[in-house]
C-alpha atoms as a PDB file:
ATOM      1  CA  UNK A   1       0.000   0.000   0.000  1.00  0.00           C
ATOM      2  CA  UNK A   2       1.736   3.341  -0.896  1.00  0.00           C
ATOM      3  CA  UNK A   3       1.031   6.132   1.491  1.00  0.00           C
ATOM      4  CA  UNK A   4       2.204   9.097   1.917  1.00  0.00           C
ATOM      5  CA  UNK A   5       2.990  10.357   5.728  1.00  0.00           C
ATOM      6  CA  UNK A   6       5.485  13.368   7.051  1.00  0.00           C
ATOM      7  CA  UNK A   7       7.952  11.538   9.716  1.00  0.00           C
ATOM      8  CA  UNK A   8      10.427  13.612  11.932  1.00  0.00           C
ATOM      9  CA  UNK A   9      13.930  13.485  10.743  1.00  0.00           C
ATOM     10  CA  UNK A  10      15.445  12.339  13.832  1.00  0.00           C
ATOM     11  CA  UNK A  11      13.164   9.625  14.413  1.00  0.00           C
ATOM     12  CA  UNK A  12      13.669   8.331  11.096  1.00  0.00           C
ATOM     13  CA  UNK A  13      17.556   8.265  11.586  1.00  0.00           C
ATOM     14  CA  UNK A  14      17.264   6.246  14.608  1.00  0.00           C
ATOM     15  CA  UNK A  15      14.683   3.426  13.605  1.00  0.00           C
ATOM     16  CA  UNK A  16      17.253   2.969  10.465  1.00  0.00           C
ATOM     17  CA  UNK A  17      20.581   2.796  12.782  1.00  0.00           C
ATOM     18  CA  UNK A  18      18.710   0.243  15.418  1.00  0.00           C
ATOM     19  CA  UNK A  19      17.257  -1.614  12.491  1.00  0.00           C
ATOM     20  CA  UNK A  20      20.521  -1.753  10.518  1.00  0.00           C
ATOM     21  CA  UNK A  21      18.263  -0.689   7.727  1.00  0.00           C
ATOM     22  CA  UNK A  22      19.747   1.312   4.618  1.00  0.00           C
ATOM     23  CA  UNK A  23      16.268   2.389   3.062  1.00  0.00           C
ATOM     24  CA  UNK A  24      13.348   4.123   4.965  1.00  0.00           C
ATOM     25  CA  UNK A  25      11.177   1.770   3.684  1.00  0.00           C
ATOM     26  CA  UNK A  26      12.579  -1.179   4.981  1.00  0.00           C
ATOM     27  CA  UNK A  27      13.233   0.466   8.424  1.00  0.00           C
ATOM     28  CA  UNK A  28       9.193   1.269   8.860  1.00  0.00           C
ATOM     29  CA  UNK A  29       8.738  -2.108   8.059  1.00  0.00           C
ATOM     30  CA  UNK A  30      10.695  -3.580  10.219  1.00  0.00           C
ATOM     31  CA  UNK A  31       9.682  -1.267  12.942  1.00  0.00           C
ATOM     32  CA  UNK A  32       6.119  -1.914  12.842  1.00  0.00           C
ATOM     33  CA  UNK A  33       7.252  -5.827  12.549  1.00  0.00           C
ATOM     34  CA  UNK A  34       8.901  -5.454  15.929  1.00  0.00           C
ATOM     35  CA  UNK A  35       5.449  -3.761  17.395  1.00  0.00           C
ATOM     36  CA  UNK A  36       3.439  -6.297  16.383  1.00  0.00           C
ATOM     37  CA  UNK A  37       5.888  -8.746  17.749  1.00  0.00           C
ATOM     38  CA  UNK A  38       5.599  -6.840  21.146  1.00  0.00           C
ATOM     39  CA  UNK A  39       2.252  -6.549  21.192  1.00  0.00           C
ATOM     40  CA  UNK A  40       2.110 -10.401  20.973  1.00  0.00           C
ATOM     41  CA  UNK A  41       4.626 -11.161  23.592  1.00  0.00           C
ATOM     42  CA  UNK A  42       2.909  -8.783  25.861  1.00  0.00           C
ATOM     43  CA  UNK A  43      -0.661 -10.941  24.874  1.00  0.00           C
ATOM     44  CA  UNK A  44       1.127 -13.784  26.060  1.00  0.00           C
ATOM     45  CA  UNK A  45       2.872 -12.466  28.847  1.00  0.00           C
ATOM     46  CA  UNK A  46      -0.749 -11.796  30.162  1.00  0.00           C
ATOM     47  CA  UNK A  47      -1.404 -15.253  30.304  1.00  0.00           C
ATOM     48  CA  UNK A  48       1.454 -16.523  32.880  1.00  0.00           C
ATOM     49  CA  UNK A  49       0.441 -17.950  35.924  1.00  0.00           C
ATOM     50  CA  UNK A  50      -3.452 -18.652  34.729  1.00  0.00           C
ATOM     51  CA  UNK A  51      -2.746 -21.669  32.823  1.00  0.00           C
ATOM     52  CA  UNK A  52      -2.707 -25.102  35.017  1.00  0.00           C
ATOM     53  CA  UNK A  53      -0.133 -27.598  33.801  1.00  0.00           C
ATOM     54  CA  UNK A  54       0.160 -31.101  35.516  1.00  0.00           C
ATOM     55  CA  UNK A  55       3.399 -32.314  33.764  1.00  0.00           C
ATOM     56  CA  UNK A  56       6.448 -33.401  36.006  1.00  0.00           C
ATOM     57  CA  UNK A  57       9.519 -32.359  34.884  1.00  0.00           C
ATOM     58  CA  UNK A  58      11.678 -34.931  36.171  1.00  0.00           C
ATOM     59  CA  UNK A  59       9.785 -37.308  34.243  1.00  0.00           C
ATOM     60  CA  UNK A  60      10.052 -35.685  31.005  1.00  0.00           C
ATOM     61  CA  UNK A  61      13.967 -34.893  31.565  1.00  0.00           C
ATOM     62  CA  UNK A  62      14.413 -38.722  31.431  1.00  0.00           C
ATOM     63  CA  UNK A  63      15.297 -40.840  28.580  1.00  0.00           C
ATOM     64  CA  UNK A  64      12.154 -41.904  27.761  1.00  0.00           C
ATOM     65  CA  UNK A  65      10.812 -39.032  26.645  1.00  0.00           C
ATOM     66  CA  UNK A  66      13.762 -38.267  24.402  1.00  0.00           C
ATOM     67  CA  UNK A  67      13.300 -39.667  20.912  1.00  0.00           C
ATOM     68  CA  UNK A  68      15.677 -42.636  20.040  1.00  0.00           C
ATOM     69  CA  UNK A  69      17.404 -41.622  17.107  1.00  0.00           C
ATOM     70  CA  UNK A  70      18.588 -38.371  19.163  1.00  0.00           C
END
């Protein structure tokens, strides 16, 4: 989608030296990649603590959980 938006110089400098990239373009769209990634992780993050899990890890760290041909 082309669009057409005024963005402060500065700004744009930074995103494009954190995202190592050379063309505005690429550095808005890897910026608003990264929020959406956030946004997620902070979705998730939400759900810590409220999900029951009956699993023993002992078990599961023992050889017969790990696949033979490991």
């Amino acid at each position: 989608m082309r669009t057409n938006i005024d963005i402060d110089d500065d700004l744009m400098a930074k995103v494009m030296r954190i995202t190592g990239k050379r063309t505005k373009r690429d550095a808005i769209h890897e910026a608003m990649a990264r929020l959406v990634e956030i946004d997620q992780q902070t979705a998730i993050r939400t759900l810590r603590g409220t999900i029951d899990w009956d699993g023993n890890l002992d078990d599961m760290r023992t050889s017969k959980y790990i696949p033979a041909d490991l």
